[in-house]
N, C-alpha and C. Protein backbone atom coordinates (compact mmCIF):
# COMPACT_ATOMS: atom_id res chain seq x y z
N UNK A 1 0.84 -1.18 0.00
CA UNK A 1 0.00 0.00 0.00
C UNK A 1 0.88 1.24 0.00
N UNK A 2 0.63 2.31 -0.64
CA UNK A 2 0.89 3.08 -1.09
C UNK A 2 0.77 4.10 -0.05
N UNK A 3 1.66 5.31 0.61
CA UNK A 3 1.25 6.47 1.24
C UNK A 3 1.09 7.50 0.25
N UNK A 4 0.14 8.40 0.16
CA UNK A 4 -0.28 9.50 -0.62
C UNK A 4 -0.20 10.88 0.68
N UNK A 5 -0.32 11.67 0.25
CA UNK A 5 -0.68 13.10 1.08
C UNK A 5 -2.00 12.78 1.03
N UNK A 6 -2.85 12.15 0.12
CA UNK A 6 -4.48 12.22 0.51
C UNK A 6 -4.84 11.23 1.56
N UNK A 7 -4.02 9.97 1.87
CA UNK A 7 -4.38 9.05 2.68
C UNK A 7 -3.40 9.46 3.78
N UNK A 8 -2.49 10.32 3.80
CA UNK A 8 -2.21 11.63 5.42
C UNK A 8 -3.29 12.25 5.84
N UNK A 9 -3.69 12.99 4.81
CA UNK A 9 -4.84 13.91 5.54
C UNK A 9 -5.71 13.48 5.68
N UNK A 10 -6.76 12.10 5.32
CA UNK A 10 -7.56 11.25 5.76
C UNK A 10 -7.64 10.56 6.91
N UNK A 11 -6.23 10.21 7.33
CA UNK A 11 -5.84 9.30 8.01
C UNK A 11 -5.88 10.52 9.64
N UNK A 12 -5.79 11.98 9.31
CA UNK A 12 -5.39 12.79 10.26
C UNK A 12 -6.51 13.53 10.86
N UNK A 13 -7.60 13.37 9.68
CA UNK A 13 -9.35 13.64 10.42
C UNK A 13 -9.95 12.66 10.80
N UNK A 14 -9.74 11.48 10.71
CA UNK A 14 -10.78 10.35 11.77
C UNK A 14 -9.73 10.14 12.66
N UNK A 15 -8.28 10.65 12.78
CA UNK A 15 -7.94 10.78 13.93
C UNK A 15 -8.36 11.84 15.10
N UNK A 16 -8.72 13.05 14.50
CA UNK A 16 -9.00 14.04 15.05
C UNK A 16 -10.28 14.01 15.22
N UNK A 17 -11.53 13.41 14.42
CA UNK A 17 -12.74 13.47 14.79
C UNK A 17 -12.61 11.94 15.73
N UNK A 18 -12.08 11.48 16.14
CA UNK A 18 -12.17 9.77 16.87
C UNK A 18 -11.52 11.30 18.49
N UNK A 19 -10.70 11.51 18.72
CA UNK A 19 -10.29 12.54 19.62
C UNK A 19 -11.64 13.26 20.05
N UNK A 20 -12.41 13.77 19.22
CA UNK A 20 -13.11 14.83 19.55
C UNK A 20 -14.67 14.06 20.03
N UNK A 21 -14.31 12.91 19.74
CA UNK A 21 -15.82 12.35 19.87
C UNK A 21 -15.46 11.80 21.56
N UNK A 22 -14.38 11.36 21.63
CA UNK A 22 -14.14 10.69 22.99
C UNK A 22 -14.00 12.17 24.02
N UNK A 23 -14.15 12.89 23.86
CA UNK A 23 -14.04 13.65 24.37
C UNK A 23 -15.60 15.18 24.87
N UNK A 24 -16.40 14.09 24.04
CA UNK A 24 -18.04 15.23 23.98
C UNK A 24 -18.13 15.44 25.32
N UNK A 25 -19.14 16.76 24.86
CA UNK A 25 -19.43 17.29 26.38
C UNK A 25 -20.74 16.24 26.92
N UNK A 26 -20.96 16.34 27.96
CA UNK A 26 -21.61 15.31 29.06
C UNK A 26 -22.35 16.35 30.09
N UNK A 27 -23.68 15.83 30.21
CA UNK A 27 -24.31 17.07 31.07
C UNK A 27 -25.61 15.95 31.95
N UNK A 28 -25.49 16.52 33.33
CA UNK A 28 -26.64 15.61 33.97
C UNK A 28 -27.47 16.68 34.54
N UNK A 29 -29.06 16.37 34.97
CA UNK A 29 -29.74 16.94 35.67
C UNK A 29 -29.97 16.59 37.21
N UNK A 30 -30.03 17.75 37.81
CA UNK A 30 -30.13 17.72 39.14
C UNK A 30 -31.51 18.49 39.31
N UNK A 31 -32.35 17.94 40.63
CA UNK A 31 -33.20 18.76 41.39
C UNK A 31 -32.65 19.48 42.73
N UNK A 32 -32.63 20.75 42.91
CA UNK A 32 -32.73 21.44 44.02
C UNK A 32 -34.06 22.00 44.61
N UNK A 33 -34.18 21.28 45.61
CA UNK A 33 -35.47 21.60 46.07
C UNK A 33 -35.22 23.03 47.27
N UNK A 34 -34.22 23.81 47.01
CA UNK A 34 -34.12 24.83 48.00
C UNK A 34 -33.46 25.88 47.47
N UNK A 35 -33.55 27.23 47.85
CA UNK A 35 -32.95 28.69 47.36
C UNK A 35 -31.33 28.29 47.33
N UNK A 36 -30.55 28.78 47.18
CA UNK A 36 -28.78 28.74 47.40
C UNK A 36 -28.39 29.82 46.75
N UNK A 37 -27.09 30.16 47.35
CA UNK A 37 -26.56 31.16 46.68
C UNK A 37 -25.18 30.74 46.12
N UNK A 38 -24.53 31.10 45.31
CA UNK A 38 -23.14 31.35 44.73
C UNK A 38 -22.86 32.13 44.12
N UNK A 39 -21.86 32.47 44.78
CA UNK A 39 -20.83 33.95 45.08
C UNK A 39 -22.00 35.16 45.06
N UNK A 40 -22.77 34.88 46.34
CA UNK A 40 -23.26 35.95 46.56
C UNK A 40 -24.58 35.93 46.05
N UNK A 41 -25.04 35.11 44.93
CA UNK A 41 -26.57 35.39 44.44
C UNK A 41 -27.33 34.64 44.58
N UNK A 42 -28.69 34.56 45.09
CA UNK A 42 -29.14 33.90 45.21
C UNK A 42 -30.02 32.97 44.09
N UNK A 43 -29.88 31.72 43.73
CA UNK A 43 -30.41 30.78 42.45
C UNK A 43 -31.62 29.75 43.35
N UNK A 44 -32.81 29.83 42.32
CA UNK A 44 -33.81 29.72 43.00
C UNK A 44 -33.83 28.13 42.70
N UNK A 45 -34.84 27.05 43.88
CA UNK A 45 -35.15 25.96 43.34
C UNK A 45 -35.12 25.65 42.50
N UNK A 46 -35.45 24.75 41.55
CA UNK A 46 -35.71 24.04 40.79
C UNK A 46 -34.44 23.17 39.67
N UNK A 47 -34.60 23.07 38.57
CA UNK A 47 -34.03 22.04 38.08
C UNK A 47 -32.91 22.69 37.10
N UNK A 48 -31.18 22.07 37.50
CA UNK A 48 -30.45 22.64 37.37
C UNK A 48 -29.51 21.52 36.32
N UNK A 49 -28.25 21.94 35.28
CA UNK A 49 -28.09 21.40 34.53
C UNK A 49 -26.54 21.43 35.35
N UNK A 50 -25.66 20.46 35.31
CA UNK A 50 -24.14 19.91 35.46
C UNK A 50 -23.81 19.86 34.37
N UNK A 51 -22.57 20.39 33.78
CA UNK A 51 -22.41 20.41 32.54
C UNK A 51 -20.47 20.31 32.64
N UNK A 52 -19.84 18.98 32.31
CA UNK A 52 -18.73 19.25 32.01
C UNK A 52 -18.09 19.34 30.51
N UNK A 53 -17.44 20.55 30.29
CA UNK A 53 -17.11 20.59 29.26
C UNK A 53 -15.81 19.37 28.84
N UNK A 54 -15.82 19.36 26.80
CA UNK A 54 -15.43 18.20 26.03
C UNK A 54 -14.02 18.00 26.02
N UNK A 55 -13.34 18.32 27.46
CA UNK A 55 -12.16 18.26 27.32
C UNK A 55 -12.20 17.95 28.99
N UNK A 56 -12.73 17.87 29.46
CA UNK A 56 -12.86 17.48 31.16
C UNK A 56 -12.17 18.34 32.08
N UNK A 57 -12.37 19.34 31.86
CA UNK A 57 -11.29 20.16 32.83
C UNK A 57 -12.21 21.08 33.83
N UNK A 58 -13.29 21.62 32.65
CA UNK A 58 -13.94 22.52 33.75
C UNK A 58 -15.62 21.78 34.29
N UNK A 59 -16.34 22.69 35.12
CA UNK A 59 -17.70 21.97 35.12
C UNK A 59 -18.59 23.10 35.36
N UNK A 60 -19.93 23.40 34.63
CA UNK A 60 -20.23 24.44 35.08
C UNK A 60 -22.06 24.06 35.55
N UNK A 61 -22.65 24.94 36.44
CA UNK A 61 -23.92 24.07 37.24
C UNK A 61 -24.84 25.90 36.11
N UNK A 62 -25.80 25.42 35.37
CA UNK A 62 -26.62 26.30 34.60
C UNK A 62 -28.39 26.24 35.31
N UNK A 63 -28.53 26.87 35.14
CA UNK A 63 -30.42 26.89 35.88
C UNK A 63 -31.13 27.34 34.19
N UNK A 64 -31.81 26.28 34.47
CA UNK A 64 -32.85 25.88 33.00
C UNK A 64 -33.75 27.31 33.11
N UNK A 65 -34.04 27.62 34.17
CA UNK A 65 -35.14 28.93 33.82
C UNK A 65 -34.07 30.28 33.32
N UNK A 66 -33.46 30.71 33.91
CA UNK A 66 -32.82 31.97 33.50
C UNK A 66 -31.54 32.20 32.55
N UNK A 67 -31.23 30.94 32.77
CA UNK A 67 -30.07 30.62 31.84
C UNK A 67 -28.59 31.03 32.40
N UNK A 68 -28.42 31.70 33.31
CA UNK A 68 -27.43 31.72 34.65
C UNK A 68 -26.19 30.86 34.49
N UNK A 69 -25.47 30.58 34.31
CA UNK A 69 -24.36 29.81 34.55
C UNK A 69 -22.92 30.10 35.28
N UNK A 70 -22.67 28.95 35.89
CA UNK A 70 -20.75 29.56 36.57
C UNK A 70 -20.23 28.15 36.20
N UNK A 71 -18.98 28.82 35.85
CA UNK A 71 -17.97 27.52 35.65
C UNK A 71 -17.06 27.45 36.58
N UNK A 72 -16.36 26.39 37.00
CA UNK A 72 -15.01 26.20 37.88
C UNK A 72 -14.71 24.88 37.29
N UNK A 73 -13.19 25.14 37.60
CA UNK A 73 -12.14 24.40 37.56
C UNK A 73 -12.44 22.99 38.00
N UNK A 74 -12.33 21.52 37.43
CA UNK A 74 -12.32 20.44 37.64
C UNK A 74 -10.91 19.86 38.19
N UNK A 75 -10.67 19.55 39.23
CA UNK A 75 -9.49 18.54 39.54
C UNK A 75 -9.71 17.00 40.27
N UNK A 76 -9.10 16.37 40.25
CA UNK A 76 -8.93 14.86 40.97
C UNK A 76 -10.12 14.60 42.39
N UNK A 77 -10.79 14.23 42.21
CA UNK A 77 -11.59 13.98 43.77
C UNK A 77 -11.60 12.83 44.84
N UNK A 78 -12.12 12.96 45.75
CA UNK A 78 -11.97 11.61 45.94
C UNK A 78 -13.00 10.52 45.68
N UNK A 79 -13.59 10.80 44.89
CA UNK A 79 -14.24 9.49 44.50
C UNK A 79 -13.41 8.75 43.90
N UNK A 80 -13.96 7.11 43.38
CA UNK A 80 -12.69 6.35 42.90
C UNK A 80 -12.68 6.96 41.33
N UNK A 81 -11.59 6.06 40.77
CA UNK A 81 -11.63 6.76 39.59
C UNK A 81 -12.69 6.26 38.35
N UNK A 82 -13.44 5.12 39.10
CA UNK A 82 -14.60 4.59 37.87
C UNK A 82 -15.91 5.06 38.92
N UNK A 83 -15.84 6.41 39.41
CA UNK A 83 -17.31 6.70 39.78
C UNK A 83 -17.95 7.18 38.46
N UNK A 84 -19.25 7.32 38.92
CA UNK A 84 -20.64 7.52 38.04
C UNK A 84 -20.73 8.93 38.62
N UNK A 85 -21.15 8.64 40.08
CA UNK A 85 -21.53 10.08 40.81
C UNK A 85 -21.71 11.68 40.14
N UNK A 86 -22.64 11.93 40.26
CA UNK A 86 -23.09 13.66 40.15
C UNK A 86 -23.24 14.12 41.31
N UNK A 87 -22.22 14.82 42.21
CA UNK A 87 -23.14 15.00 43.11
C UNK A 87 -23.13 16.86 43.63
N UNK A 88 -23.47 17.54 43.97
CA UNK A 88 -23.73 19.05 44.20
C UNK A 88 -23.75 19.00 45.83
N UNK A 89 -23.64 19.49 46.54
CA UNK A 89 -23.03 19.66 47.70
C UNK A 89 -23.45 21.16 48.07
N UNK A 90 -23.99 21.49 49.49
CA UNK A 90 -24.81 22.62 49.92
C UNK A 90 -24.01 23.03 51.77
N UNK A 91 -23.50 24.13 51.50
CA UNK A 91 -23.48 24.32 53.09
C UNK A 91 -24.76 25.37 53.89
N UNK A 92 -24.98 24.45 54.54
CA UNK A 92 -26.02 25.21 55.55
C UNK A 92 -25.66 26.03 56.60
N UNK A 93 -25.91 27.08 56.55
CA UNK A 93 -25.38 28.21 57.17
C UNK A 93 -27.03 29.16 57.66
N UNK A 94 -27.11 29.26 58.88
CA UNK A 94 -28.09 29.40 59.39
C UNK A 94 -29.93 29.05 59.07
N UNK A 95 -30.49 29.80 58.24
CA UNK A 95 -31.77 28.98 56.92
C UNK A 95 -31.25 29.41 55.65
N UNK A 96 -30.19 29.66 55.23
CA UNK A 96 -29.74 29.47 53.61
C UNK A 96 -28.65 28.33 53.59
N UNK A 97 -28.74 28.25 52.20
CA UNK A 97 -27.94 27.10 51.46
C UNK A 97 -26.77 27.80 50.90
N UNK A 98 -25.76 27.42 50.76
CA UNK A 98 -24.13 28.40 49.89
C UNK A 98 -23.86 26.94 49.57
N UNK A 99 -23.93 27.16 47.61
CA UNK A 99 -23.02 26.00 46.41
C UNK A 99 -21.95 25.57 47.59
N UNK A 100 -21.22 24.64 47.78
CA UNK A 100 -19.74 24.20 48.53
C UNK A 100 -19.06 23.13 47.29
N UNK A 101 -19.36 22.61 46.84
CA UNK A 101 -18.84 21.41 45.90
C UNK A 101 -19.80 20.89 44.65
N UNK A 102 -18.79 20.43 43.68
CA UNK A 102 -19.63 20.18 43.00
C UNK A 102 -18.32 18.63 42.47
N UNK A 103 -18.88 17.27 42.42
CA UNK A 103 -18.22 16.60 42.42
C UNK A 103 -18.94 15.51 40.93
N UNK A 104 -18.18 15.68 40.19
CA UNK A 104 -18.83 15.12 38.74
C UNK A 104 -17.54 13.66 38.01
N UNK A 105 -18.26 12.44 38.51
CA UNK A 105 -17.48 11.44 38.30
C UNK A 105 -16.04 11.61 39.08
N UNK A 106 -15.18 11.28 39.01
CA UNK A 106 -14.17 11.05 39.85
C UNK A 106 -13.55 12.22 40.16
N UNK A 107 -14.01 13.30 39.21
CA UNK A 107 -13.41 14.64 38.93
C UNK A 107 -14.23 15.77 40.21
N UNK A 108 -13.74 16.49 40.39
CA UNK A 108 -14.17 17.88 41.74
C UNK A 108 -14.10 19.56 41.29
N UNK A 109 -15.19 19.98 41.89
CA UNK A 109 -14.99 21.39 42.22
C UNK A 109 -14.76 21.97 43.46
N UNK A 110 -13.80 21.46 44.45
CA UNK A 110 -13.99 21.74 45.51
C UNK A 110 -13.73 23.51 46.47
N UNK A 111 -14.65 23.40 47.50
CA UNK A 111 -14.76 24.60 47.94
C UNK A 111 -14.85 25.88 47.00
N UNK A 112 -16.10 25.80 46.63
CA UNK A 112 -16.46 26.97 45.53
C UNK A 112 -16.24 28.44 46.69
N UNK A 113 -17.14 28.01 47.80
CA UNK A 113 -17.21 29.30 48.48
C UNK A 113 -16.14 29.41 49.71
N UNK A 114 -14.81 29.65 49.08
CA UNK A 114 -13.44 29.91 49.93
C UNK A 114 -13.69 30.76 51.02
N UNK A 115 -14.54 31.81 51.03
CA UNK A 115 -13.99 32.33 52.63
C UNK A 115 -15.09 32.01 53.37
N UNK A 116 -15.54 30.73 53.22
CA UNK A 116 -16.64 30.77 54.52
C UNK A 116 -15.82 29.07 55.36
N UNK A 117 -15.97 29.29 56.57
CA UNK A 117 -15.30 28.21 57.45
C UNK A 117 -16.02 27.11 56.88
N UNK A 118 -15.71 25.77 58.03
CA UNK A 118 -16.32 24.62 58.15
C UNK A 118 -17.12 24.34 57.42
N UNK A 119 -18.08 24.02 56.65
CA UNK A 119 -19.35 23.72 56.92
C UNK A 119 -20.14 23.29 57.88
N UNK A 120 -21.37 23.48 58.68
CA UNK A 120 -22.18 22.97 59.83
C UNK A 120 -22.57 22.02 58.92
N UNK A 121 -23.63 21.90 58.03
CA UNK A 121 -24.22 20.55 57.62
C UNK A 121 -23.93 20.90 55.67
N UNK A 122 -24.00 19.73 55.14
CA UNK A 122 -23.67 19.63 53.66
C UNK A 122 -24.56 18.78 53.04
N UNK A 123 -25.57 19.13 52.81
CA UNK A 123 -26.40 18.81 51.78
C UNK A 123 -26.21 17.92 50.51
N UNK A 124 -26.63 16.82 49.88
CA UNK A 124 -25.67 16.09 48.86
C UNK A 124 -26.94 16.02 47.93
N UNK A 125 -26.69 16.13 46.70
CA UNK A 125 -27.70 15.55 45.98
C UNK A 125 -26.81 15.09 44.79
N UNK A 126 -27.73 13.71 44.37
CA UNK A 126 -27.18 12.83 43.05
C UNK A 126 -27.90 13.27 41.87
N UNK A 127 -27.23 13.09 40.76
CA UNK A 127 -28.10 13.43 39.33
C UNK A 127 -28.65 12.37 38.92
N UNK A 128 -29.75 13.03 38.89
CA UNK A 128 -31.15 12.11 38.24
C UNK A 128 -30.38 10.89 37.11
């Protein structure tokens, strides 16, 4: 068999579309059944979208009604490394909720809201 420049550059887009496919973006739904805030605003109940982008690095949590979105940084979590898990994470701080984590397959957003201590209680929810 013969190499051509046409069977290079053939050979170099189903490499690059085989890359890009293993790599699609991935998005789960969550219910919040309570007000929360992040960084400061408050995002109302209802049904919220997890969305990691097609390269796995970042993750961002979007609200289906207003269209709202924040992204952060994805790193190593401790889940194992063949979790499934969606999970969103809430610190309770007197009767409000503050985003704290957002943990998407083995991958993390941890401590979204840096200057608040401890958490008292942490709220977990899984994606539907």
């Amino acid at each position: 068999m013969r190499i051509t420049p046409r069977s290079l550059v053939l050979a170099s887009a189903v490499m690059v579309a085989a890359a890009f496919t293993a790599h699609t973006a991935v998005a789960e739904t969550v219910h919040v059944p309570f007000d929360f805030k992040v960084k400061g605003k408050t995002m109302p109940a209802g049904e919220y979208i997890v969305h990691r982008n097609g390269l796995n690095s970042f993750v961002s949590l979007e609200d289906r009604q207003s269209n709202m979105h924040y992204t952060w940084t994805l790193e190593p979590g401790d889940a194992a490394p063949t979790s499934s898990d969606v999970k969103v994470s809430f610190t309770k701080i007197g009767d409000e909720y503050e985003l704290h984590s957002i943990q998407y397959h083995a991958l993390t957003a941890p401590n979204i809201d840096k200057h608040k201590s401890e958490p008292s209680t942490v709220r977990v929810l899984r994606g539907e």
